[in-house]
PDB file of N, CA and C in Angstrom:
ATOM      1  N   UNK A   1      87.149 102.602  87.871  1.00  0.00           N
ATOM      2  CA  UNK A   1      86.016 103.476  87.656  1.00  0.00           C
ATOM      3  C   UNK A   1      84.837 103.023  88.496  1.00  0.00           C
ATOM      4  N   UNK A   2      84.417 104.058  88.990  1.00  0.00           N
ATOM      5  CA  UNK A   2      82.898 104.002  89.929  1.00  0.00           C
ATOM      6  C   UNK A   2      81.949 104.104  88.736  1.00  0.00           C
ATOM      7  N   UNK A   3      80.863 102.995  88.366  1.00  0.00           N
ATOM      8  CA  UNK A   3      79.818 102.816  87.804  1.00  0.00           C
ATOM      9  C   UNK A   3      79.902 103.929  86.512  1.00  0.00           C
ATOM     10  N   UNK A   4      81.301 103.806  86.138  1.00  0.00           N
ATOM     11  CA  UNK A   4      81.802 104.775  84.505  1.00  0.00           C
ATOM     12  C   UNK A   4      82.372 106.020  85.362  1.00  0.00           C
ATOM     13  N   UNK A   5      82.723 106.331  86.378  1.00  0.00           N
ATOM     14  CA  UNK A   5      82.876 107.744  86.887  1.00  0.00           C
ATOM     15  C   UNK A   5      84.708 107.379  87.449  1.00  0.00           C
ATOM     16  N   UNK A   6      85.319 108.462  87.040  1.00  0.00           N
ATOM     17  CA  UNK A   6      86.774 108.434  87.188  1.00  0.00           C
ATOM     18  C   UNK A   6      86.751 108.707  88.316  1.00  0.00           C
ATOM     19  N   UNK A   7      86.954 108.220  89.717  1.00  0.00           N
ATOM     20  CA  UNK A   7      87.146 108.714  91.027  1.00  0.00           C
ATOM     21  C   UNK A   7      88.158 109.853  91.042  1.00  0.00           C
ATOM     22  N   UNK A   8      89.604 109.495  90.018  1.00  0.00           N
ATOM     23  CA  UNK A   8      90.331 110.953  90.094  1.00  0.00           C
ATOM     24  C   UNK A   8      89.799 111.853  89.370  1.00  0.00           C
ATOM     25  N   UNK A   9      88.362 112.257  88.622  1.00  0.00           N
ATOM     26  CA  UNK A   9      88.071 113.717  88.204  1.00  0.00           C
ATOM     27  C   UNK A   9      86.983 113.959  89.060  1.00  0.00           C
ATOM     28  N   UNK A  10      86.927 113.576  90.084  1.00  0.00           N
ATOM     29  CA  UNK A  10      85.788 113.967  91.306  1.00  0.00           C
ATOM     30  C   UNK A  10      86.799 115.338  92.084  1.00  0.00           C
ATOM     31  N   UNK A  11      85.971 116.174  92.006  1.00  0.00           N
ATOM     32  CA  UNK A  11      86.896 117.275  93.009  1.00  0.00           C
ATOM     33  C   UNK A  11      86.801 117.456  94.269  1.00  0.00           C
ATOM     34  N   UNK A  12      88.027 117.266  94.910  1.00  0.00           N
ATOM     35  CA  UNK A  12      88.380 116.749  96.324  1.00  0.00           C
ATOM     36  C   UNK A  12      88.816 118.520  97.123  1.00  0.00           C
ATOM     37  N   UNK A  13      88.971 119.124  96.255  1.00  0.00           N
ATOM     38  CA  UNK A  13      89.231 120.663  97.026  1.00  0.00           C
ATOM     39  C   UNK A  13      88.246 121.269  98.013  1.00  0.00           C
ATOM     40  N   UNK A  14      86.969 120.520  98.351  1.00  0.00           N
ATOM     41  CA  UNK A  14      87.000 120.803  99.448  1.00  0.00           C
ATOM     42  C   UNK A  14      86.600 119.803 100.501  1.00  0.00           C
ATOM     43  N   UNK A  15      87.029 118.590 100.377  1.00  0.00           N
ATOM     44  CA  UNK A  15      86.768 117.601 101.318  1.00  0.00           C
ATOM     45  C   UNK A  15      87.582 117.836 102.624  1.00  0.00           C
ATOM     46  N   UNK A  16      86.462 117.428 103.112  1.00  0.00           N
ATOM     47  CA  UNK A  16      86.767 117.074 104.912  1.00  0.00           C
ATOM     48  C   UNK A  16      87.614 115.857 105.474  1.00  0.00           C
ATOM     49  N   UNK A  17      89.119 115.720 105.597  1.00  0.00           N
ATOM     50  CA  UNK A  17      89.410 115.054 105.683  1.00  0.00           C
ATOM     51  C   UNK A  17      90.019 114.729 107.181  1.00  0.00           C
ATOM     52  N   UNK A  18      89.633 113.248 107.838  1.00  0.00           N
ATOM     53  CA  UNK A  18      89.394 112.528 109.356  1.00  0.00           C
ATOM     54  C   UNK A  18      90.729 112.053 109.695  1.00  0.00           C
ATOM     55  N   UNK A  19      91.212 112.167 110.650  1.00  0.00           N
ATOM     56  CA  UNK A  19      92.655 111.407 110.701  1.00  0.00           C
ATOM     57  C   UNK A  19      91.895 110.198 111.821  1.00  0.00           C
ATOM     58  N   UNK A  20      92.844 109.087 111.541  1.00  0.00           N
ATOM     59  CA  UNK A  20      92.260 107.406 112.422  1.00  0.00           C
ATOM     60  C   UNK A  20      93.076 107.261 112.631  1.00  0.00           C
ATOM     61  N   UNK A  21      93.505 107.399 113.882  1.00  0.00           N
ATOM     62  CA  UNK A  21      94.853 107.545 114.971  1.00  0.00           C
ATOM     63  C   UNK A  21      94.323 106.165 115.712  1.00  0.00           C
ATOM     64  N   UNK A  22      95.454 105.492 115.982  1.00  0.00           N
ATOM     65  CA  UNK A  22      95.170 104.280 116.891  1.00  0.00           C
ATOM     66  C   UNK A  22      96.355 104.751 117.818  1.00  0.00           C
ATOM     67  N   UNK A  23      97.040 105.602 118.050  1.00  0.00           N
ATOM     68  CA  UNK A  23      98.159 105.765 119.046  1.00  0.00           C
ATOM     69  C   UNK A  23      98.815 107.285 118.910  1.00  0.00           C
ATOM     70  N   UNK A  24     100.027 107.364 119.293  1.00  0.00           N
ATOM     71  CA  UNK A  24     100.876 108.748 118.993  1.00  0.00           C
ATOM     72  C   UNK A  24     100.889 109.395 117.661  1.00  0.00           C
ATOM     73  N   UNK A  25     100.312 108.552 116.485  1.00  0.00           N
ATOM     74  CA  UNK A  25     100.668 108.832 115.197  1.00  0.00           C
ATOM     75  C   UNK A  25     102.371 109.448 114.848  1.00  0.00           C
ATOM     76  N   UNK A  26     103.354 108.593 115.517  1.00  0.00           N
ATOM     77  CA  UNK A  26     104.456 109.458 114.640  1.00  0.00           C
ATOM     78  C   UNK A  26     105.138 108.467 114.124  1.00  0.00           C
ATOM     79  N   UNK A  27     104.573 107.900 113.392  1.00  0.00           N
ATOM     80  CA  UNK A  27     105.121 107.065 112.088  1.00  0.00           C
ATOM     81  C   UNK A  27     103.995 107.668 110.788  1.00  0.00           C
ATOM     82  N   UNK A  28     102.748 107.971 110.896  1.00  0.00           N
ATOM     83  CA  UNK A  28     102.004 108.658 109.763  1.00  0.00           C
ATOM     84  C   UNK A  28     100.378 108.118 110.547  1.00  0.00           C
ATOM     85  N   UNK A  29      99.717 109.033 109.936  1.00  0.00           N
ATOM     86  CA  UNK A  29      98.161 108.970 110.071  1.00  0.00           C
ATOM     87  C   UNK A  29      97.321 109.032 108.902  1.00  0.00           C
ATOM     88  N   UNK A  30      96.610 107.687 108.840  1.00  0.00           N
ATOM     89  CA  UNK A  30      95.252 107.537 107.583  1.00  0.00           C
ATOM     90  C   UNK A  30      94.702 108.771 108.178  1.00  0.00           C
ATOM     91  N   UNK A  31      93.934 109.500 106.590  1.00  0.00           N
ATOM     92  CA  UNK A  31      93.351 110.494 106.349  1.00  0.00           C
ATOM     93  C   UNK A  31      92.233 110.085 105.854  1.00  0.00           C
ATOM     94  N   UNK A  32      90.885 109.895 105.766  1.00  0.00           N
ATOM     95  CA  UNK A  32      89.755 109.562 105.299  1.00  0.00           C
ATOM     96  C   UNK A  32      88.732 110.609 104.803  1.00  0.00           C
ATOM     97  N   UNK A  33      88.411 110.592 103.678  1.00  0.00           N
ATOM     98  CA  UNK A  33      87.055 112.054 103.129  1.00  0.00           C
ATOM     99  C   UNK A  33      86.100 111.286 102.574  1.00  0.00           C
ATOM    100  N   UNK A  34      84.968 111.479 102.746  1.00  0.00           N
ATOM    101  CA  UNK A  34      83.744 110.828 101.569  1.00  0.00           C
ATOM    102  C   UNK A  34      84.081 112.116 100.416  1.00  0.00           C
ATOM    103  N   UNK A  35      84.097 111.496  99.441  1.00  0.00           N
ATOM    104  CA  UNK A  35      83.950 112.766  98.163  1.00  0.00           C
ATOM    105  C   UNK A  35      82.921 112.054  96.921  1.00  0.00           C
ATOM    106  N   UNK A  36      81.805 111.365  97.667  1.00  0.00           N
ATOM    107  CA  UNK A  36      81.228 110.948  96.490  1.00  0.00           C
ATOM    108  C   UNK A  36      79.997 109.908  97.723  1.00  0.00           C
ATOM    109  N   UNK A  37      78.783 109.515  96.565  1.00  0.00           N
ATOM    110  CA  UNK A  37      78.013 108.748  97.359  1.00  0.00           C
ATOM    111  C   UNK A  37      78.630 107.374  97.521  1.00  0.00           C
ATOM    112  N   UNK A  38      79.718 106.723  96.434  1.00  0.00           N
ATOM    113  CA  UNK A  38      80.734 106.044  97.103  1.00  0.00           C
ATOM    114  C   UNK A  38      81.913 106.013  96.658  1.00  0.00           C
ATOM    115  N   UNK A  39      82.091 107.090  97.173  1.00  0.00           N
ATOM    116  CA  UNK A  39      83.593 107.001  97.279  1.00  0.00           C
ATOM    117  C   UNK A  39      84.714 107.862  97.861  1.00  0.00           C
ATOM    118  N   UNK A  40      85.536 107.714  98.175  1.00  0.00           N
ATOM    119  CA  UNK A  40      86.685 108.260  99.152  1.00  0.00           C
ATOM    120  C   UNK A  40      87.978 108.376  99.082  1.00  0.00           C
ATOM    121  N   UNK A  41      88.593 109.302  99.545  1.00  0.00           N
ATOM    122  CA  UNK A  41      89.666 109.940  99.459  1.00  0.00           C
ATOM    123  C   UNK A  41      90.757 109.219 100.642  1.00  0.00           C
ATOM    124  N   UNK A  42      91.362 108.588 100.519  1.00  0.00           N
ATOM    125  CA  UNK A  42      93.013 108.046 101.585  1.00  0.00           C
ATOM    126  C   UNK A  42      93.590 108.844 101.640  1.00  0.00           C
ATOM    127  N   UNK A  43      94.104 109.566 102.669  1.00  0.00           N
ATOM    128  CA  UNK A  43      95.527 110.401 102.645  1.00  0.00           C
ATOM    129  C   UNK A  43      96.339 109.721 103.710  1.00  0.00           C
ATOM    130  N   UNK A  44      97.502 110.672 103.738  1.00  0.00           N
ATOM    131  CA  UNK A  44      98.403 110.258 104.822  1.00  0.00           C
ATOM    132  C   UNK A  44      98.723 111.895 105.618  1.00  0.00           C
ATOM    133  N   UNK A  45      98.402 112.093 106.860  1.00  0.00           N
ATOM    134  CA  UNK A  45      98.762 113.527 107.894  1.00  0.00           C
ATOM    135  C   UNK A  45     100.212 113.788 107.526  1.00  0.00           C
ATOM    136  N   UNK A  46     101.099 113.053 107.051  1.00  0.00           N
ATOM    137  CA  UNK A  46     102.353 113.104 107.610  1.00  0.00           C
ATOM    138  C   UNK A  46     103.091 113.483 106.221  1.00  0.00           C
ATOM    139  N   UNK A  47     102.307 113.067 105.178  1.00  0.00           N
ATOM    140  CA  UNK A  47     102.659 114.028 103.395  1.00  0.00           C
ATOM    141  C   UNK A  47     101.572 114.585 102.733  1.00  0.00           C
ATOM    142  N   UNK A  48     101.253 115.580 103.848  1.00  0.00           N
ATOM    143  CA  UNK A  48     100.196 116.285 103.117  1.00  0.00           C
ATOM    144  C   UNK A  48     100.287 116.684 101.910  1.00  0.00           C
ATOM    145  N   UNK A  49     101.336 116.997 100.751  1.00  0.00           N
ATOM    146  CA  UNK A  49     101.614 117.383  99.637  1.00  0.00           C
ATOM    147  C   UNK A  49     100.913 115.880  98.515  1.00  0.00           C
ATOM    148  N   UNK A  50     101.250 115.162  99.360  1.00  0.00           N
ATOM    149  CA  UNK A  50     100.906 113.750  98.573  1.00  0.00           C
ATOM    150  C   UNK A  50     100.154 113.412  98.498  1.00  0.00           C
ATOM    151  N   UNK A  51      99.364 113.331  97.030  1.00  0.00           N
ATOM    152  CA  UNK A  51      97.457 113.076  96.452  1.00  0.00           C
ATOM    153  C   UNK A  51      96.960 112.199  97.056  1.00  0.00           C
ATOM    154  N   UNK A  52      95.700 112.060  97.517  1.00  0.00           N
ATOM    155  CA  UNK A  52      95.370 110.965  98.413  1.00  0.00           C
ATOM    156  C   UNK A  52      95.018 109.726  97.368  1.00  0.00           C
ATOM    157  N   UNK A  53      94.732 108.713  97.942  1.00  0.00           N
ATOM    158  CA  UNK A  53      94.297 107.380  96.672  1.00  0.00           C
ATOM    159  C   UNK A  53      93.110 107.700  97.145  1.00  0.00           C
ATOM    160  N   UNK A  54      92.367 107.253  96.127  1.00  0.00           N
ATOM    161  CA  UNK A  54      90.585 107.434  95.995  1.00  0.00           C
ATOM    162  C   UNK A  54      90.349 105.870  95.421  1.00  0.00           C
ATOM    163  N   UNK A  55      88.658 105.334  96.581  1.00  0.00           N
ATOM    164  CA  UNK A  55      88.213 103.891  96.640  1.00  0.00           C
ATOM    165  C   UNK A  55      86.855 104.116  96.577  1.00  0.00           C
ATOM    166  N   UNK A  56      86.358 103.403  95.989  1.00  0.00           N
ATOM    167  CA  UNK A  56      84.578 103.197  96.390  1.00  0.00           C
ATOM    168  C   UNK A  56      85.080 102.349  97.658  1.00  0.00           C
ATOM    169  N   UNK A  57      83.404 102.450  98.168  1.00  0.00           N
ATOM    170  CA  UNK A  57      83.382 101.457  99.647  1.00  0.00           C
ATOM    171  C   UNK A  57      83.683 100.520  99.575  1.00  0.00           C
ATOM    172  N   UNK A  58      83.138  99.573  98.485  1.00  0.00           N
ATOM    173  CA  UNK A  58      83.669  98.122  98.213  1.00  0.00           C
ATOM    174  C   UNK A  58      85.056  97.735  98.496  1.00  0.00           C
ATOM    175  N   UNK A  59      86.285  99.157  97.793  1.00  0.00           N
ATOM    176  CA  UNK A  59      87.201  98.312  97.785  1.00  0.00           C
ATOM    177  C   UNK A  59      87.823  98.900  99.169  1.00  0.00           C
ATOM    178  N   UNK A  60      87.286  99.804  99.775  1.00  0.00           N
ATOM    179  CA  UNK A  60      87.252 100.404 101.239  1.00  0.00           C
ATOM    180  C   UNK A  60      87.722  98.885 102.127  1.00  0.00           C
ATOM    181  N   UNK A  61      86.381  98.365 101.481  1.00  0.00           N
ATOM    182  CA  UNK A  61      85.742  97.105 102.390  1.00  0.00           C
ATOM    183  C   UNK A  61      86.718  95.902 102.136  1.00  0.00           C
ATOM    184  N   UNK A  62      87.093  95.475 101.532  1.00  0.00           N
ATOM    185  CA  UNK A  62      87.877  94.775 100.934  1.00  0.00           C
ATOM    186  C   UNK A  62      89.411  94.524 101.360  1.00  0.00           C
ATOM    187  N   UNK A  63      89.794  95.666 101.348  1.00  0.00           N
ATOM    188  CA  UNK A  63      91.074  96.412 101.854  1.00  0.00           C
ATOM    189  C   UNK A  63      90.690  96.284 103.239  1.00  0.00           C
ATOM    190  N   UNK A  64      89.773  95.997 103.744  1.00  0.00           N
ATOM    191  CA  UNK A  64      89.702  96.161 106.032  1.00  0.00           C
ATOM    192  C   UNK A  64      89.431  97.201 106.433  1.00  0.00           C
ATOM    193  N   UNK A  65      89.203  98.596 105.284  1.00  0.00           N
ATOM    194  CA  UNK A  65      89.008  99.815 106.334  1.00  0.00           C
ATOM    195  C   UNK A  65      87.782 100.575 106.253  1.00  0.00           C
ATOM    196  N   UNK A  66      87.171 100.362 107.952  1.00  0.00           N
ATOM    197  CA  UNK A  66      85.867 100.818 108.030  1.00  0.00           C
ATOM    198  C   UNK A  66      86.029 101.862 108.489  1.00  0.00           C
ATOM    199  N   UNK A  67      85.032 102.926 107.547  1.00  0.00           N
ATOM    200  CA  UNK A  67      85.242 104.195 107.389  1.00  0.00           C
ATOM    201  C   UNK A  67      84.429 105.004 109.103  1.00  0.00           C
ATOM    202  N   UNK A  68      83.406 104.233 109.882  1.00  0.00           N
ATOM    203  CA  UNK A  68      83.485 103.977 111.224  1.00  0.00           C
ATOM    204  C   UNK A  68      84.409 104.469 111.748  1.00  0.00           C
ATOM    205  N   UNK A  69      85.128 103.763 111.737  1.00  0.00           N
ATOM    206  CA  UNK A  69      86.971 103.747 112.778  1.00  0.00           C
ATOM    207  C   UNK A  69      87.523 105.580 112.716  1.00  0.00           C
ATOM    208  N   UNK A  70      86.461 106.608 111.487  1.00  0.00           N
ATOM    209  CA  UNK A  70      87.047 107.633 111.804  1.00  0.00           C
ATOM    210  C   UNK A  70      86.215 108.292 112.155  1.00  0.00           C
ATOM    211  N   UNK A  71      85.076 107.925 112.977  1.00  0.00           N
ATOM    212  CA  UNK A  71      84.224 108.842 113.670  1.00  0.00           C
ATOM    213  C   UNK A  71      83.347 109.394 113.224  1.00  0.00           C
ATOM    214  N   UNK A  72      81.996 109.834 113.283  1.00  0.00           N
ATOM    215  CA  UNK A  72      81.376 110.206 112.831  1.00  0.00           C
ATOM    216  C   UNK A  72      81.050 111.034 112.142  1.00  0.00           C
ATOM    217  N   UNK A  73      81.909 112.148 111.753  1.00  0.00           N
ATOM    218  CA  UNK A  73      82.223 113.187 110.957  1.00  0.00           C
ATOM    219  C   UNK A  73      82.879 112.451 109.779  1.00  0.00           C
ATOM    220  N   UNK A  74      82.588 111.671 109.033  1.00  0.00           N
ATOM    221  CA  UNK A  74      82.829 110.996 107.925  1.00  0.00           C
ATOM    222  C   UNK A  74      82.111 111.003 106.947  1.00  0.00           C
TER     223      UNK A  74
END
């Protein structure tokens, strides 16, 4: 929980979500959305059917992934 807030009842239907390609992407591509003042949506390009995991920045940060790396439309 974000500061008492369920990151999964944040509604993600209309987030903008970034793909962070470091190459060809054909093994899968991180998907990145802000859906909150902190917090964010993971997907994968390659199972779009499949719910993304949702992080505050902290554990963004924690985990190595700077939300940077997907460009400024983040």
């Amino acid at each position: 929980m974000q500061n008492g807030i369920d990151l999964y009842a944040l509604d993600i239907s209309g987030a903008s979500f970034v793909k962070a390609c470091g190459g060809p992407c054909t093994e899968g591509c991180v998907t990145l959305a802000r859906i909150g003042d902190d917090a964010w949506a993971l997907g994968d390009s390659k199972r779009p059917d499949a719910q993304p995991l949702r992080f505050t920045a902290q554990e963004l940060d924690a985990a190595g992934i700077d939300p940077a790396r997907f460009g400024p439309n983040v």
